[in-house]
Each structure stands twice: as C-alpha cells, then as structure tokens.
Protein backbone atom coordinates (compact mmCIF):
# COMPACT_ATOMS: atom_id res chain seq x y z
CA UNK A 1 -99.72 -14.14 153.30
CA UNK A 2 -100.56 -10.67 154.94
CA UNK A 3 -98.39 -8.40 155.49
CA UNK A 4 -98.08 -6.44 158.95
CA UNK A 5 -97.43 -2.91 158.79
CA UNK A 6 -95.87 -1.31 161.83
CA UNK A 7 -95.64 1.54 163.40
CA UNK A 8 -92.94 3.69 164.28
CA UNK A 9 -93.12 5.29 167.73
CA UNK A 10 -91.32 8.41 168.58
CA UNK A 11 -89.30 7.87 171.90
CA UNK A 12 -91.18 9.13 175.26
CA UNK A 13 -89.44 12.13 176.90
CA UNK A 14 -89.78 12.52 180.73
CA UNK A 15 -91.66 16.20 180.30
CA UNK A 16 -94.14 13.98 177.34
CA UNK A 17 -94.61 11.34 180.21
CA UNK A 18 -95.07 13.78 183.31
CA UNK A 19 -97.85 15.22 181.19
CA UNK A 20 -100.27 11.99 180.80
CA UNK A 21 -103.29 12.18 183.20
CA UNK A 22 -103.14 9.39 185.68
CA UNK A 23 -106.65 7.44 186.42
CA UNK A 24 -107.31 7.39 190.64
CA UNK A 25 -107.36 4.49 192.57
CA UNK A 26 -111.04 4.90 193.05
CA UNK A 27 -111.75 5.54 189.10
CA UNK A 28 -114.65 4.33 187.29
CA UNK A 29 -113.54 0.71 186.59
CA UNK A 30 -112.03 -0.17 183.33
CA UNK A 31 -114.07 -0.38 179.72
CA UNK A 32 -114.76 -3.83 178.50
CA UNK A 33 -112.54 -5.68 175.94
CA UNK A 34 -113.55 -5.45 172.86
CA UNK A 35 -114.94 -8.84 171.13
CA UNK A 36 -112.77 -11.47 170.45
CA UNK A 37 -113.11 -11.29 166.74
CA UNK A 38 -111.55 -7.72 166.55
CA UNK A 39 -107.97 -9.08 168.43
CA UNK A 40 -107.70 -12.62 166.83
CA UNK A 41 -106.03 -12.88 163.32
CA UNK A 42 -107.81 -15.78 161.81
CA UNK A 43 -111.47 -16.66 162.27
CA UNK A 44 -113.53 -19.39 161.99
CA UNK A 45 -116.34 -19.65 159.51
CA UNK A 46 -119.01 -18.90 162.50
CA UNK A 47 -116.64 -15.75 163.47
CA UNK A 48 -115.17 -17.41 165.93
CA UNK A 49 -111.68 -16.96 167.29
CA UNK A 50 -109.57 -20.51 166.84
CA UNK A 51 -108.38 -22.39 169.94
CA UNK A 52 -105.42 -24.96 170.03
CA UNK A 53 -106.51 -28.21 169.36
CA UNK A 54 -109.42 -27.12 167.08
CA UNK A 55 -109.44 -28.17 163.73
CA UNK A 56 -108.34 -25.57 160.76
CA UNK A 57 -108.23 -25.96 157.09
CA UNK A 58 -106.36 -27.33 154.30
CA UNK A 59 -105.57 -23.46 152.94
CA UNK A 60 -104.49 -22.19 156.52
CA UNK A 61 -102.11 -24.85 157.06
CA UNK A 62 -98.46 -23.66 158.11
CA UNK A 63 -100.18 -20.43 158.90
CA UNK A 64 -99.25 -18.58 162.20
CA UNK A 65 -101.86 -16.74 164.02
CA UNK A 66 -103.79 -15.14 166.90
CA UNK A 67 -105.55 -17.57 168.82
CA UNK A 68 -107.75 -17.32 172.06
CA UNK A 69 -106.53 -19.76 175.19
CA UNK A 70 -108.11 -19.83 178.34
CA UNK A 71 -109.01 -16.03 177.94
CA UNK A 72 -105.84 -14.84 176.66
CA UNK A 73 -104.51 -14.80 173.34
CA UNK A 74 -101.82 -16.87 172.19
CA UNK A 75 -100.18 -17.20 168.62
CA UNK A 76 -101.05 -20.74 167.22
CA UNK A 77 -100.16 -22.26 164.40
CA UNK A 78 -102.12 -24.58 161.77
CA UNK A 79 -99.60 -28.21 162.00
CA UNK A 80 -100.62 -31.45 160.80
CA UNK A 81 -101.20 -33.56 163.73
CA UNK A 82 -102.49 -36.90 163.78
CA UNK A 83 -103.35 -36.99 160.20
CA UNK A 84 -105.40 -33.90 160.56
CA UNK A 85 -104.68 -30.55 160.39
CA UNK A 86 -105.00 -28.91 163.94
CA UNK A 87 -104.22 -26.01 165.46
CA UNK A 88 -100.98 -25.93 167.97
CA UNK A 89 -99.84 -23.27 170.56
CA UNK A 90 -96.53 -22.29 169.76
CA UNK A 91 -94.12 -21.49 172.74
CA UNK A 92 -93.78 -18.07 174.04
CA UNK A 93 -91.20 -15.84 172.81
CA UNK A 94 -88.10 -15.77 175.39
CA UNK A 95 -87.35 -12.44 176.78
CA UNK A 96 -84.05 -13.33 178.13
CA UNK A 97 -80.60 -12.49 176.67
C-alpha cells in the first residue's frame, strides 16, 4: 500500500492574500490539463486511467483509487462484482456537519 505524504500549509494572512496577482477577465484563456495519467492513481497496463465498471486485477483488489468519470475524477475502488473483479465509484465524501 502507498503511503501519501502531505503537506502542511502555513495559514493565508489577509496582507499574503492582497498580494497575489489577479488574472483579468479578458486574460489569455487557461493552460490545458495535464494528461490523465499524471492525476489518476492507478493505471492500466496501456497507461490508461481506470473507469468504473472496467475490469481491474486480482492484486489491486480492495484497492482505493483515482479514477476518471465522465471527465472528472472520482475515487473508485477495485470490489468483486458479479464474480469478477470490477471497478466501483465510491460515494462522495459528505461535507455536511
């Protein structure tokens, strides 16, 4: 299993904020995303990122991971699902108290 390290972000103080640079309105429009492959946790053998429903393998069962659905990502896990290992979209995280 990896391990995810995280990082520790120094609160934002209103001077710290008043200082960041603001794009216009009528800005060059936005860089593209980076591939898929660079945001998406587990890939397939072709490089691919998984999808729900897709088939994933015996070693990455009960793994939870980045997915790709409908353009956005979503964490999926590898279930066993009609005798076959598949994986499953798992529900997003509630943000209420």
């Amino acid at each position: 299993m990896r391990k995810l390290a995280y990082l520790a972000l120094a609160p934002l103080t209103l001077a710290a904020a008043a200082a960041i640079p603001f794009a216009a309105a009528s800005a060059s429009p936005a860089a593209p995303k980076p591939p898929f492959s660079q945001s998406c946790t587990t890939l397939s053998p072709a490089g691919n990122c998984y999808k729900p429903g897709q088939f994933c393998p015996a070693a990455d069962k009960f793994k939870v991971a980045v997915g790709i659905t409908g353009g956005k990502y979503d964490v999926i896990e590898c279930v066993l699902q009609g005798g076959h290992n598949r994986w499953v979209q798992l529900p997003a995280a509630s943000t209420a108290y």
